[in-house]
PDB file of N, CA and C in Angstrom:
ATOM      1  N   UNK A   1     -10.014  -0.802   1.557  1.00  0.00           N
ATOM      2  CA  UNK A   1      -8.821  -1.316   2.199  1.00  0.00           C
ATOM      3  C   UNK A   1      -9.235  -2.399   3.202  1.00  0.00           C
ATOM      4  N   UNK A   2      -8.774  -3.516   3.256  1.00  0.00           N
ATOM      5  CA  UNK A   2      -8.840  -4.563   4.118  1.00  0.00           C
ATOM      6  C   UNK A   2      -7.987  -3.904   5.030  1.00  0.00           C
ATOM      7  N   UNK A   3      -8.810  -4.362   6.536  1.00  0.00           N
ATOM      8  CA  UNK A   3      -8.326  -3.804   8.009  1.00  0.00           C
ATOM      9  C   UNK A   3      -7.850  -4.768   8.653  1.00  0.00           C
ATOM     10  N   UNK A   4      -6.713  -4.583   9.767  1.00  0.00           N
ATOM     11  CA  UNK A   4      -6.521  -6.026  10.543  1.00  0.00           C
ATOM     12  C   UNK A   4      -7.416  -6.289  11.509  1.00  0.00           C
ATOM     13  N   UNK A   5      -7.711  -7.578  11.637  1.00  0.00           N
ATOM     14  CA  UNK A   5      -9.106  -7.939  12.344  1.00  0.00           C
ATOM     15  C   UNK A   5      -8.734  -9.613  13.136  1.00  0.00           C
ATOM     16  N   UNK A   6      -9.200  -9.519  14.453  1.00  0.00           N
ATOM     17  CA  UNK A   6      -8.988 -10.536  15.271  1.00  0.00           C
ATOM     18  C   UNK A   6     -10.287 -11.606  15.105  1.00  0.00           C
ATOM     19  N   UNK A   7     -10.315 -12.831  14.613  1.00  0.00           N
ATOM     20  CA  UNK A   7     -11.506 -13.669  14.196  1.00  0.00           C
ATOM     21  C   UNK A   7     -11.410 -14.811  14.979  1.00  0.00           C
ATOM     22  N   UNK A   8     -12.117 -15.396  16.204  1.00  0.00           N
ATOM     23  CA  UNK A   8     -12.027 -16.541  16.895  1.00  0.00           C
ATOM     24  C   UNK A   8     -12.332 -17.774  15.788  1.00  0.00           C
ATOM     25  N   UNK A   9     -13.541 -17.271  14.675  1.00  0.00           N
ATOM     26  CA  UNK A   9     -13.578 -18.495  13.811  1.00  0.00           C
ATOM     27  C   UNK A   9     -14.705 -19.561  14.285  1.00  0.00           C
ATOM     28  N   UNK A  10     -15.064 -18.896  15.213  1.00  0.00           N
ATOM     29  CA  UNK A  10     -16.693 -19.743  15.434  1.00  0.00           C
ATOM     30  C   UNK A  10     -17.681 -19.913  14.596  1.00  0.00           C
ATOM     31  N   UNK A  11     -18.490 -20.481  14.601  1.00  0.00           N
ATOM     32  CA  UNK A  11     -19.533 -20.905  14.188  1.00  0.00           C
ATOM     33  C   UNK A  11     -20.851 -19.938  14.756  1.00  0.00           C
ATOM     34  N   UNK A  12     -21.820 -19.870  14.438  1.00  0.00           N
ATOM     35  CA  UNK A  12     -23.370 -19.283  15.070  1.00  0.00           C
ATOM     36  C   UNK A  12     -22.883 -17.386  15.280  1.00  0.00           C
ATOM     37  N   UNK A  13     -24.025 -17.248  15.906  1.00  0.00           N
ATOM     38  CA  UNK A  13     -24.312 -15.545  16.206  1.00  0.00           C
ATOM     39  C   UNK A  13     -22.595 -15.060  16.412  1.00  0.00           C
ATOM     40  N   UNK A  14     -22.644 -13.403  15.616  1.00  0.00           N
ATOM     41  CA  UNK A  14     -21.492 -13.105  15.824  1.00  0.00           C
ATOM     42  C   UNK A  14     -21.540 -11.668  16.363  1.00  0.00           C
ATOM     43  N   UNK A  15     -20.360 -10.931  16.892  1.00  0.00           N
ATOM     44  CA  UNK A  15     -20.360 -10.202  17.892  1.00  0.00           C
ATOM     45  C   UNK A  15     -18.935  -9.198  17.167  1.00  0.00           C
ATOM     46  N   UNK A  16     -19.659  -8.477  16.922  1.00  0.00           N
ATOM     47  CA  UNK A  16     -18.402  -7.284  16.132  1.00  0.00           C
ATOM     48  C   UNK A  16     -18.175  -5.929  17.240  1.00  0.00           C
ATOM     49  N   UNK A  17     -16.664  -6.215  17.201  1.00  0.00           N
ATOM     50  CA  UNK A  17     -16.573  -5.116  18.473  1.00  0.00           C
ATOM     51  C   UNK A  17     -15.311  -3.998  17.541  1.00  0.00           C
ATOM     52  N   UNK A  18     -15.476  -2.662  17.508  1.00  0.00           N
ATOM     53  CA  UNK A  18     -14.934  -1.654  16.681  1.00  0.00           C
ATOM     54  C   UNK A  18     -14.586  -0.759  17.801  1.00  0.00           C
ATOM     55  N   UNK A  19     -13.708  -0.583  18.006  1.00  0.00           N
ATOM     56  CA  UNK A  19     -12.607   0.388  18.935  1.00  0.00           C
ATOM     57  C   UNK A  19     -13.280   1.844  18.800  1.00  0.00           C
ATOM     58  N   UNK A  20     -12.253   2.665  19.739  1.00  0.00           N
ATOM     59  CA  UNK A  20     -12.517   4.111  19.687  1.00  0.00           C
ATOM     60  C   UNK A  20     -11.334   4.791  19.081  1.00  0.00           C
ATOM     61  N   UNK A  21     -11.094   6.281  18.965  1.00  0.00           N
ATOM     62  CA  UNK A  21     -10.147   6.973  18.479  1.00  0.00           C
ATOM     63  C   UNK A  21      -8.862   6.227  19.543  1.00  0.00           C
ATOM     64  N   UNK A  22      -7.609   6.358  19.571  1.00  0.00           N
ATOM     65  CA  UNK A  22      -6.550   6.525  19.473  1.00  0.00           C
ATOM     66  C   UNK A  22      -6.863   4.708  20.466  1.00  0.00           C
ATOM     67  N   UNK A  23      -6.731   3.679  19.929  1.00  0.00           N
ATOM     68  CA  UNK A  23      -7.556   2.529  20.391  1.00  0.00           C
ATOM     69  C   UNK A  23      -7.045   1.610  19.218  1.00  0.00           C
ATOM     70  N   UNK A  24      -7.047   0.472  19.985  1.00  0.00           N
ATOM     71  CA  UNK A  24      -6.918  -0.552  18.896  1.00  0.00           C
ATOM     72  C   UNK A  24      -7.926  -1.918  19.631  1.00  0.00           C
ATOM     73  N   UNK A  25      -8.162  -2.857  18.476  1.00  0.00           N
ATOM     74  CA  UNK A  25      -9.378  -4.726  18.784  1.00  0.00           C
ATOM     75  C   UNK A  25      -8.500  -4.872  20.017  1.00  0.00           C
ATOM     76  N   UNK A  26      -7.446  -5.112  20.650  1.00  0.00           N
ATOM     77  CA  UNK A  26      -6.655  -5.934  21.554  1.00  0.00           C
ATOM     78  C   UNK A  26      -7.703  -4.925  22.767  1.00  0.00           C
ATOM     79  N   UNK A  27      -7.970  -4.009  22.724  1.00  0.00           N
ATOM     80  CA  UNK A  27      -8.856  -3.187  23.977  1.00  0.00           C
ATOM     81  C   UNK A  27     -10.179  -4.655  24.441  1.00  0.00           C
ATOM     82  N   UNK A  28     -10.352  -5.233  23.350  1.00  0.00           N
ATOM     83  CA  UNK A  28     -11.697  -6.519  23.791  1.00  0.00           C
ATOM     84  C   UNK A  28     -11.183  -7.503  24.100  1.00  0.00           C
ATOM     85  N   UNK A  29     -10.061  -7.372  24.494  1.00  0.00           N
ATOM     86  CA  UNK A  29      -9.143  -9.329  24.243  1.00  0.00           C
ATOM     87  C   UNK A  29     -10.327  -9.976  26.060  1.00  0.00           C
ATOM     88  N   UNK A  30     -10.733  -9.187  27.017  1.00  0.00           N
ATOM     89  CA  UNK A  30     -11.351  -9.606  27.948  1.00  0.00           C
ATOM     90  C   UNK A  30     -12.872 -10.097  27.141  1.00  0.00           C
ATOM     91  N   UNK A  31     -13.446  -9.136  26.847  1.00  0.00           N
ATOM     92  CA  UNK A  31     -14.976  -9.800  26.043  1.00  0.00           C
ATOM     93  C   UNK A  31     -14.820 -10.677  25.297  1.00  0.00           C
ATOM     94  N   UNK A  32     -13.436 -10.842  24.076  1.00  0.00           N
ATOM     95  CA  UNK A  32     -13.365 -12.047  23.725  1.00  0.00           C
ATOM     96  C   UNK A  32     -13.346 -13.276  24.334  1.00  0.00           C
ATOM     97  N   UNK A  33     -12.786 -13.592  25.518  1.00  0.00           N
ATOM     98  CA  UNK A  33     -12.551 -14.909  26.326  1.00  0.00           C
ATOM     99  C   UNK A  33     -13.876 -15.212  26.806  1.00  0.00           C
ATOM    100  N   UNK A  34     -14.531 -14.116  27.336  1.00  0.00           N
ATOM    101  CA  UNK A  34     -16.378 -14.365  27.665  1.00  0.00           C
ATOM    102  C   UNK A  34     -16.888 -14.952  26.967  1.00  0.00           C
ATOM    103  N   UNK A  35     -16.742 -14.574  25.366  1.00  0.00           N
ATOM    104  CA  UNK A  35     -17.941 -14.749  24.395  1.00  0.00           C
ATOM    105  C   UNK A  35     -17.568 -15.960  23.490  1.00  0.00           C
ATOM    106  N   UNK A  36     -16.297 -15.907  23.914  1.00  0.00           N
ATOM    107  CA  UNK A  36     -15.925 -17.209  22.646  1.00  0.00           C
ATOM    108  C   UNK A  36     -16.703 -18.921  23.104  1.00  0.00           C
ATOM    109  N   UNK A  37     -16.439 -19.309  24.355  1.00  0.00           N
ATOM    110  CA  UNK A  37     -18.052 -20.550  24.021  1.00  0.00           C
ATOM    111  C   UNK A  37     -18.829 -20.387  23.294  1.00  0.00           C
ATOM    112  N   UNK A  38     -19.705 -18.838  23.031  1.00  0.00           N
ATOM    113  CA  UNK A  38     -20.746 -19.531  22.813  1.00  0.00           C
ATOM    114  C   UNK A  38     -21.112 -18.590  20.993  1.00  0.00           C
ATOM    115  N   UNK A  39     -20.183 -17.274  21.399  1.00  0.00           N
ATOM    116  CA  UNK A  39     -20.889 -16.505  20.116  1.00  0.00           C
ATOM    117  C   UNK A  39     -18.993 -16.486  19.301  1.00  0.00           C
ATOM    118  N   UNK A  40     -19.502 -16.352  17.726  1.00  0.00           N
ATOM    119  CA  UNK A  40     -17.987 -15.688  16.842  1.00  0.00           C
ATOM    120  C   UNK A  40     -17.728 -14.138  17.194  1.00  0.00           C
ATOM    121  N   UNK A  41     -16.595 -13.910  17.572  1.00  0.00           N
ATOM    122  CA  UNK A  41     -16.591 -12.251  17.739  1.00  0.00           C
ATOM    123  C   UNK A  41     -15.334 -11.980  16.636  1.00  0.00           C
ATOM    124  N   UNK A  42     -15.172 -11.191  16.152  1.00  0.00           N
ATOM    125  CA  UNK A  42     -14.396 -10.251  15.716  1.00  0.00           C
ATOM    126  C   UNK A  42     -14.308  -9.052  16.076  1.00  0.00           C
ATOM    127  N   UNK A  43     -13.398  -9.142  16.205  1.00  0.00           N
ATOM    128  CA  UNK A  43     -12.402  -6.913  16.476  1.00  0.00           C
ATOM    129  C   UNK A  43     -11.787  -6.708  15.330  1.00  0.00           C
ATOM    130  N   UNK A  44     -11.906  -5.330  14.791  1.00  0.00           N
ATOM    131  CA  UNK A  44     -11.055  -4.879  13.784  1.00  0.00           C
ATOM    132  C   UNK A  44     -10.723  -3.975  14.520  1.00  0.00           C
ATOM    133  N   UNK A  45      -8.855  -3.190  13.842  1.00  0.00           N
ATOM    134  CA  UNK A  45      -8.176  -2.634  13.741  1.00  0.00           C
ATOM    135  C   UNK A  45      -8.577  -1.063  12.945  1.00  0.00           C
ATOM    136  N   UNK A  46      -9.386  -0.061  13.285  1.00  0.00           N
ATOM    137  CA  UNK A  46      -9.226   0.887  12.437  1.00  0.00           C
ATOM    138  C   UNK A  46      -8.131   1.579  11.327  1.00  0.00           C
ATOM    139  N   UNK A  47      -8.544   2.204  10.425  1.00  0.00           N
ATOM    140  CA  UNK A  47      -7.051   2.443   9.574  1.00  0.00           C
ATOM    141  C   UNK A  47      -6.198   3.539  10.097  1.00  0.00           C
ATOM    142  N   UNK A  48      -5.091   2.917  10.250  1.00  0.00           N
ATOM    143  CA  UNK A  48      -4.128   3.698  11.427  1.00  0.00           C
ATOM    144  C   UNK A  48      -4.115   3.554  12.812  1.00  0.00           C
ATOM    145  N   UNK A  49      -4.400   2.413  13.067  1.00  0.00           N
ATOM    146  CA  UNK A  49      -4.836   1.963  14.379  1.00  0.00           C
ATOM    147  C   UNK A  49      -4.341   0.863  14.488  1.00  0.00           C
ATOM    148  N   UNK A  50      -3.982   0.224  15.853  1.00  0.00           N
ATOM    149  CA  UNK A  50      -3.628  -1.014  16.058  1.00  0.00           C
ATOM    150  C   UNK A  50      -2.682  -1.925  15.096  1.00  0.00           C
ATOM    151  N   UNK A  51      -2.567  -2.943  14.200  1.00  0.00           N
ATOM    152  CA  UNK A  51      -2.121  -3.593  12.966  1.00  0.00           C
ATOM    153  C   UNK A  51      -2.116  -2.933  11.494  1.00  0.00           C
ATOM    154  N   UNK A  52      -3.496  -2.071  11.617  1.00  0.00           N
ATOM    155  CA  UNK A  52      -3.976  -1.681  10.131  1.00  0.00           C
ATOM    156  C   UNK A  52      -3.007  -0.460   9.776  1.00  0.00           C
ATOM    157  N   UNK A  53      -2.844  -0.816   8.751  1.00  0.00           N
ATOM    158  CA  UNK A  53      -1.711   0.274   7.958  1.00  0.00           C
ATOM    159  C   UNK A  53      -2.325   1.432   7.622  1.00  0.00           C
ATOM    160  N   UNK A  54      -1.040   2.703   8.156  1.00  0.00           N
ATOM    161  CA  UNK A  54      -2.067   4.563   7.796  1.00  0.00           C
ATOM    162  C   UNK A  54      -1.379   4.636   6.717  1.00  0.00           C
ATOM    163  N   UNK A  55      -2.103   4.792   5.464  1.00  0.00           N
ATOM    164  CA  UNK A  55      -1.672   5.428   4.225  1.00  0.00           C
ATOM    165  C   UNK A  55      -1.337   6.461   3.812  1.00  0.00           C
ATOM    166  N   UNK A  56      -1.579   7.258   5.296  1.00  0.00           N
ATOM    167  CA  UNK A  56      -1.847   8.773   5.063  1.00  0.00           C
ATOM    168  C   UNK A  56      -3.186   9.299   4.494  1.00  0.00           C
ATOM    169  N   UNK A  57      -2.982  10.507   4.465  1.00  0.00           N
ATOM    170  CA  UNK A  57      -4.258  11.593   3.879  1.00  0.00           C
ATOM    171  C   UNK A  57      -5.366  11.526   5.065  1.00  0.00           C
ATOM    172  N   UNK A  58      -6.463  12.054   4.811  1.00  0.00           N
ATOM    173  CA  UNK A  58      -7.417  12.768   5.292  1.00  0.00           C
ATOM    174  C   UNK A  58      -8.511  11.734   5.377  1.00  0.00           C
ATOM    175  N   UNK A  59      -9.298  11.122   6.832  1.00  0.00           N
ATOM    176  CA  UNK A  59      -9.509   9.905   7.074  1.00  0.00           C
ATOM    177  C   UNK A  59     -11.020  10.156   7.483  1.00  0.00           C
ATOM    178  N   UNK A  60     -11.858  10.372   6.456  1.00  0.00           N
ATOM    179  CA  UNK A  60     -13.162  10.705   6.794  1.00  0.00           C
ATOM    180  C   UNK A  60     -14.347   9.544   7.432  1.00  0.00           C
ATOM    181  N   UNK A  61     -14.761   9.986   7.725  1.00  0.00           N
ATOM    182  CA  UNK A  61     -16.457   8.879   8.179  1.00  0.00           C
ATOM    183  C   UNK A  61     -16.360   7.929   7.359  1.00  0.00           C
ATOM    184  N   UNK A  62     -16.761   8.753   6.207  1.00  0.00           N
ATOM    185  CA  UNK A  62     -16.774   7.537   5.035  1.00  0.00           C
ATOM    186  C   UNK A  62     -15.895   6.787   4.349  1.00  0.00           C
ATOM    187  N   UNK A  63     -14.630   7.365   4.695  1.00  0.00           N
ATOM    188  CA  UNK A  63     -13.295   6.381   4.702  1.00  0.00           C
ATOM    189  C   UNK A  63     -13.621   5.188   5.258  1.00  0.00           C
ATOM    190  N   UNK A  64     -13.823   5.778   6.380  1.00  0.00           N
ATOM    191  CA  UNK A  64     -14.260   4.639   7.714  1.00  0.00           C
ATOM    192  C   UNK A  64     -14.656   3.316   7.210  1.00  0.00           C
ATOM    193  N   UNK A  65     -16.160   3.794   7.013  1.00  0.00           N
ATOM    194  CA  UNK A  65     -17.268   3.065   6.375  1.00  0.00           C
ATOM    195  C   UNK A  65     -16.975   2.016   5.330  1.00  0.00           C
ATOM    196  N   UNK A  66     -16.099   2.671   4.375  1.00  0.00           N
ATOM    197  CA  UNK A  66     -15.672   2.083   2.897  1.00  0.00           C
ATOM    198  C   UNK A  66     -14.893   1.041   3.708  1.00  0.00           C
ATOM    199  N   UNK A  67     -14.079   1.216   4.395  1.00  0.00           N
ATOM    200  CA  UNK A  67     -13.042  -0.127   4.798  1.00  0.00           C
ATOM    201  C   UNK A  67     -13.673  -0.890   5.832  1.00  0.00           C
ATOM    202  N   UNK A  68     -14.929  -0.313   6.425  1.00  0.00           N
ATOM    203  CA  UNK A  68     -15.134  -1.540   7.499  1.00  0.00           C
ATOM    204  C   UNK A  68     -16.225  -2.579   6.174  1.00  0.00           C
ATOM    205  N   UNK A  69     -16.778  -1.864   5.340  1.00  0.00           N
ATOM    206  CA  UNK A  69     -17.254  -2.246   4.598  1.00  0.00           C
ATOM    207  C   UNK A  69     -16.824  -3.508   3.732  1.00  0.00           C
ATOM    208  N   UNK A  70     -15.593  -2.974   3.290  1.00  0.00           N
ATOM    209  CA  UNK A  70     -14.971  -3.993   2.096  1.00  0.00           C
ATOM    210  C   UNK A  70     -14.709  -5.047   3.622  1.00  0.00           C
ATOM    211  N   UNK A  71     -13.827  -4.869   4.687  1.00  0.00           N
ATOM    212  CA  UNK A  71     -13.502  -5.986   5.752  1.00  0.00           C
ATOM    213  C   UNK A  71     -14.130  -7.029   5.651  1.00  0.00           C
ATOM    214  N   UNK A  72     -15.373  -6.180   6.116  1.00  0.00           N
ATOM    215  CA  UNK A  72     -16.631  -6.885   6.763  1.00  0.00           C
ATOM    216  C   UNK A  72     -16.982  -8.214   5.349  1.00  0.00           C
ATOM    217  N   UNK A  73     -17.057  -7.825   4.204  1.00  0.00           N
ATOM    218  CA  UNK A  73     -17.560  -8.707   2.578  1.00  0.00           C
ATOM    219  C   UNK A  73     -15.845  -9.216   2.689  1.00  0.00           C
ATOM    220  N   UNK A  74     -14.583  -9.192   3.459  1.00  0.00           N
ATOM    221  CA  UNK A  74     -13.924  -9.651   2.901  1.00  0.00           C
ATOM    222  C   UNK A  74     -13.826 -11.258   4.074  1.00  0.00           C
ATOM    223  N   UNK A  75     -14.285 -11.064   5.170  1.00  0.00           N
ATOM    224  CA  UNK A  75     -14.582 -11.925   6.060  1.00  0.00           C
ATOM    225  C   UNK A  75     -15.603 -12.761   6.116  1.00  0.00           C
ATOM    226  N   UNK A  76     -16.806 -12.125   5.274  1.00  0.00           N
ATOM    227  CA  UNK A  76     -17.720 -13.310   4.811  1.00  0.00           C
ATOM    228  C   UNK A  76     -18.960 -12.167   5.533  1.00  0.00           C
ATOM    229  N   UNK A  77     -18.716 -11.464   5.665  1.00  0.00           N
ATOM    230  CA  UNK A  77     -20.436 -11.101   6.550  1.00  0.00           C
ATOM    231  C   UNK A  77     -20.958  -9.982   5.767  1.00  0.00           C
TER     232      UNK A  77
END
């Protein structure tokens, strides 16, 4: 599942910031304004969190994994 994810769209070193339980990316909107001169950051949205859509069912580790996974190859990294 593709997650919703905040991308400044920079160029050079990048900076992936992943929330906590009941949390959504807008928790970094301060580290983003720091980092954007100089590094790309992205925040994602966990599933059921923030933007990203809950499909329901039973939301394991490796749920997790599988969608930050596909995100991550769907954003280029």
């Amino acid at each position: 599942m593709i997650l919703s994810y905040y991308d400044n769209g920079k160029n050079g070193d990048t900076v992936l910031f992943i929330h906590g339980t009941a949390s959504a990316n807008d928790v970094w909107e301060k580290q983003y304004k720091i980092l954007k001169p100089n590094y790309r950051t992205i925040g994602i949205d966990l599933r059921g969190h923030g933007k990203s859509i809950n499909p329901g069912g039973i939301c394991t580790t490796d749920v997790h994994m599988n969608d930050l996974k596909e995100t991550l190859e769907h954003i280029g990294i």
